[in-house]
Protein backbone atom coordinates (compact mmCIF):
# COMPACT_ATOMS: atom_id res chain seq x y z
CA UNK A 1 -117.08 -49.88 -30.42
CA UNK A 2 -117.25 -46.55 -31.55
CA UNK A 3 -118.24 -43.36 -29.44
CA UNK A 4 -121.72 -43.21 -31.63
CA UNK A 5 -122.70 -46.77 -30.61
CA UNK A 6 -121.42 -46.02 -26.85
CA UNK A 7 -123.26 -42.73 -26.81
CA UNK A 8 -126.73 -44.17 -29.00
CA UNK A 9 -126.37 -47.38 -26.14
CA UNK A 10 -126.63 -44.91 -23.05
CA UNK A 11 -129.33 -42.66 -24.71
CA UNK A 12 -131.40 -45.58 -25.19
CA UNK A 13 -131.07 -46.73 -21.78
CA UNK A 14 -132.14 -43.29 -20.47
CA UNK A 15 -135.29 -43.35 -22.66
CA UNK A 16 -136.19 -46.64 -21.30
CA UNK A 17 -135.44 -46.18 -17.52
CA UNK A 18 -137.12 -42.89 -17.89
CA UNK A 19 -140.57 -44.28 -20.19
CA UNK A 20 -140.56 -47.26 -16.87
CA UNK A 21 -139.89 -44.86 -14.03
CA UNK A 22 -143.09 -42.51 -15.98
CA UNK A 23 -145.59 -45.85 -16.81
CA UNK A 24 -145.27 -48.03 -14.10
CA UNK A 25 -146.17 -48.17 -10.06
CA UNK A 26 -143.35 -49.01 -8.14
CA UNK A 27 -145.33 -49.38 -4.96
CA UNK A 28 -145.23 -52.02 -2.29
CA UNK A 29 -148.06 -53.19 -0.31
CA UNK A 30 -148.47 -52.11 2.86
CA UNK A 31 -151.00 -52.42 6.17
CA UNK A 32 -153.45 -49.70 7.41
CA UNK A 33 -151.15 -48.68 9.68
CA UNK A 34 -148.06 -48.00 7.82
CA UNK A 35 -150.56 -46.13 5.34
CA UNK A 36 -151.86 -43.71 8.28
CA UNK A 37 -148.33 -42.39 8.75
CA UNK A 38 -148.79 -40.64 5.72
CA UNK A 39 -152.32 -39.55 5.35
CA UNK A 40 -153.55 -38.57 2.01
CA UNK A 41 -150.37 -40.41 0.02
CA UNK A 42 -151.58 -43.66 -1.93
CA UNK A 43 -150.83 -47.11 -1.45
CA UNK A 44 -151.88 -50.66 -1.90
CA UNK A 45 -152.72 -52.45 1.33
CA UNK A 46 -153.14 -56.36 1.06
CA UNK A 47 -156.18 -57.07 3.57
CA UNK A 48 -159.53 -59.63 4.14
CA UNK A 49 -162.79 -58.75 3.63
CA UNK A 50 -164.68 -59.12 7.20
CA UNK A 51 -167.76 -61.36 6.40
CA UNK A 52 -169.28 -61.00 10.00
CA UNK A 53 -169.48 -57.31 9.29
CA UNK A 54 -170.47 -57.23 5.63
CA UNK A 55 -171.06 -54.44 3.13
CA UNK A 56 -173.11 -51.44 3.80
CA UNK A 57 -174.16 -50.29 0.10
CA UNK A 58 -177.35 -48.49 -0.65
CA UNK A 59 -177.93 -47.72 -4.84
CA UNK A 60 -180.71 -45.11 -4.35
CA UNK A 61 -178.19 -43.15 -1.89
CA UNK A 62 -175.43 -43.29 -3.94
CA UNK A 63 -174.93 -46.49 -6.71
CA UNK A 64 -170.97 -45.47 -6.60
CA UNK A 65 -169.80 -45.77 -3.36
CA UNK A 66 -170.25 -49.04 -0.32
CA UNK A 67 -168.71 -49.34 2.57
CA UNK A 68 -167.02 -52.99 4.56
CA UNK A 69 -164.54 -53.76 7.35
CA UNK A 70 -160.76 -55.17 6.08
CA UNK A 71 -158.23 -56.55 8.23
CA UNK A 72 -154.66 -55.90 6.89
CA UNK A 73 -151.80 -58.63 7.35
CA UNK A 74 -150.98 -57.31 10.24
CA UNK A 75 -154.60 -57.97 11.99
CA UNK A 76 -155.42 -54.05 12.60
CA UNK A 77 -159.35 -53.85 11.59
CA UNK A 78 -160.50 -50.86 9.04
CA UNK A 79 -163.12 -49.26 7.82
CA UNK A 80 -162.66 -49.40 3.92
CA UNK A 81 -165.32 -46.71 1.72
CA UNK A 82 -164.98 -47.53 -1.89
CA UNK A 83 -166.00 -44.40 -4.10
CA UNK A 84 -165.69 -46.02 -7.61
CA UNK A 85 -168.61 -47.90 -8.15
CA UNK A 86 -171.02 -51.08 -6.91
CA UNK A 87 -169.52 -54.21 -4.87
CA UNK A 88 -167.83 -56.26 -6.82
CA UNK A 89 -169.42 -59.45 -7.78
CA UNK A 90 -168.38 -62.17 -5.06
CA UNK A 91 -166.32 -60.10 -2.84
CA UNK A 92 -167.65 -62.01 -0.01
CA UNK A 93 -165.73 -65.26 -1.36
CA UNK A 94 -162.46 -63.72 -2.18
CA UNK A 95 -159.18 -64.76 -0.42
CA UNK A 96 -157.38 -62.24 -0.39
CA UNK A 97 -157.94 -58.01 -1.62
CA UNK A 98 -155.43 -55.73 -2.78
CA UNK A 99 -156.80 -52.27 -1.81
CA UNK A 100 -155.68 -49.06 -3.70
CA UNK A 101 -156.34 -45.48 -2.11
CA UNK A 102 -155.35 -43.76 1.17
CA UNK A 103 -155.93 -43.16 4.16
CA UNK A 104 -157.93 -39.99 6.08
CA UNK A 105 -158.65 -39.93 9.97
CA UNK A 106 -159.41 -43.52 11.15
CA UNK A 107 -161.22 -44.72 6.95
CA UNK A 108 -158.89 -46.16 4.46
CA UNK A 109 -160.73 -44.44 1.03
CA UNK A 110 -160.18 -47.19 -1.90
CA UNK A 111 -160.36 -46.46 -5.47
CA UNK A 112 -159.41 -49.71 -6.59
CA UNK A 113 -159.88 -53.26 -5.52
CA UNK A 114 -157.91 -56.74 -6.53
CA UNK A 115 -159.21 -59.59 -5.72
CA UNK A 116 -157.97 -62.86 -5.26
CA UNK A 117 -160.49 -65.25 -5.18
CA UNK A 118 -160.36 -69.40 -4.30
CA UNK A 119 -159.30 -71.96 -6.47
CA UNK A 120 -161.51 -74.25 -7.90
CA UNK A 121 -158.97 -76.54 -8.56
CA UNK A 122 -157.43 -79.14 -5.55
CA UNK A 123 -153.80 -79.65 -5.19
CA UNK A 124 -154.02 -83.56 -6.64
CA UNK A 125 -156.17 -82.18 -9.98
CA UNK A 126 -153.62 -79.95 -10.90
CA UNK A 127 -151.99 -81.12 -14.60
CA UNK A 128 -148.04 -82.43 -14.64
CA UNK A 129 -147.84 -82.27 -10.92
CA UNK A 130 -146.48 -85.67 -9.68
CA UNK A 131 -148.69 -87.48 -6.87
């Protein structure tokens, strides 16, 4: 090879580990209390909506923020204020949330919410698996 091709080869592979490093989020998920060591820094936190509790939202007060109770992997039970809109439709039935924000005093503030919701589907329906 010659030292253009070597040279063009690296520079490429700088442009590209430096466009990823800019574009994506390398972040890992983490609990409410790993989050609280670093107040103010954002993370996702993978948690379960507390139905016993339920959502405190009122539209007249303010239509873009509600309020509910997660509990993180780890079983430690937050308070969770969402400040980017209404509930999300069906929240209540989802499996699983993946919670975006950070964390300030004893309230995890969420910007962002992921959820994972049932599957309508039973393990003996699903196509090519083998009974």
């Amino acid at each position: 090879m010659k030292k253009t091709h070597v040279a063009l080869l690296v520079l490429v592979v700088v442009a590209i580990s430096v466009i990823s490093a800019t574009f994506l989020d390398f972040s890992t998920y983490e609990t409410f209390g790993s989050a609280s060591k670093e107040p103010g820094k954002s993370f996702h936190v993978i948690g379960f909506f507390d139905k016993a509790k339920g959502i405190q939202y009122d539209a007249k007060t303010d239509p873009n923020q509600f309020t509910f109770y997660a509990k993180d992997k780890s079983g430690a039970m937050t308070k969770v204020v969402f400040t980017n809109g209404a509930p999300p439709r069906d929240i209540d039935k989802s499996e699983q949330l993946v919670m975006k924000g950070y964390v300030k005093g004893d309230v995890f503030y969420c910007s962002g919410i992921q959820m994972k919701c049932p599957s309508k589907y039973k393990k003996d329906m699903v196509v090519g698996e083998k009974v």
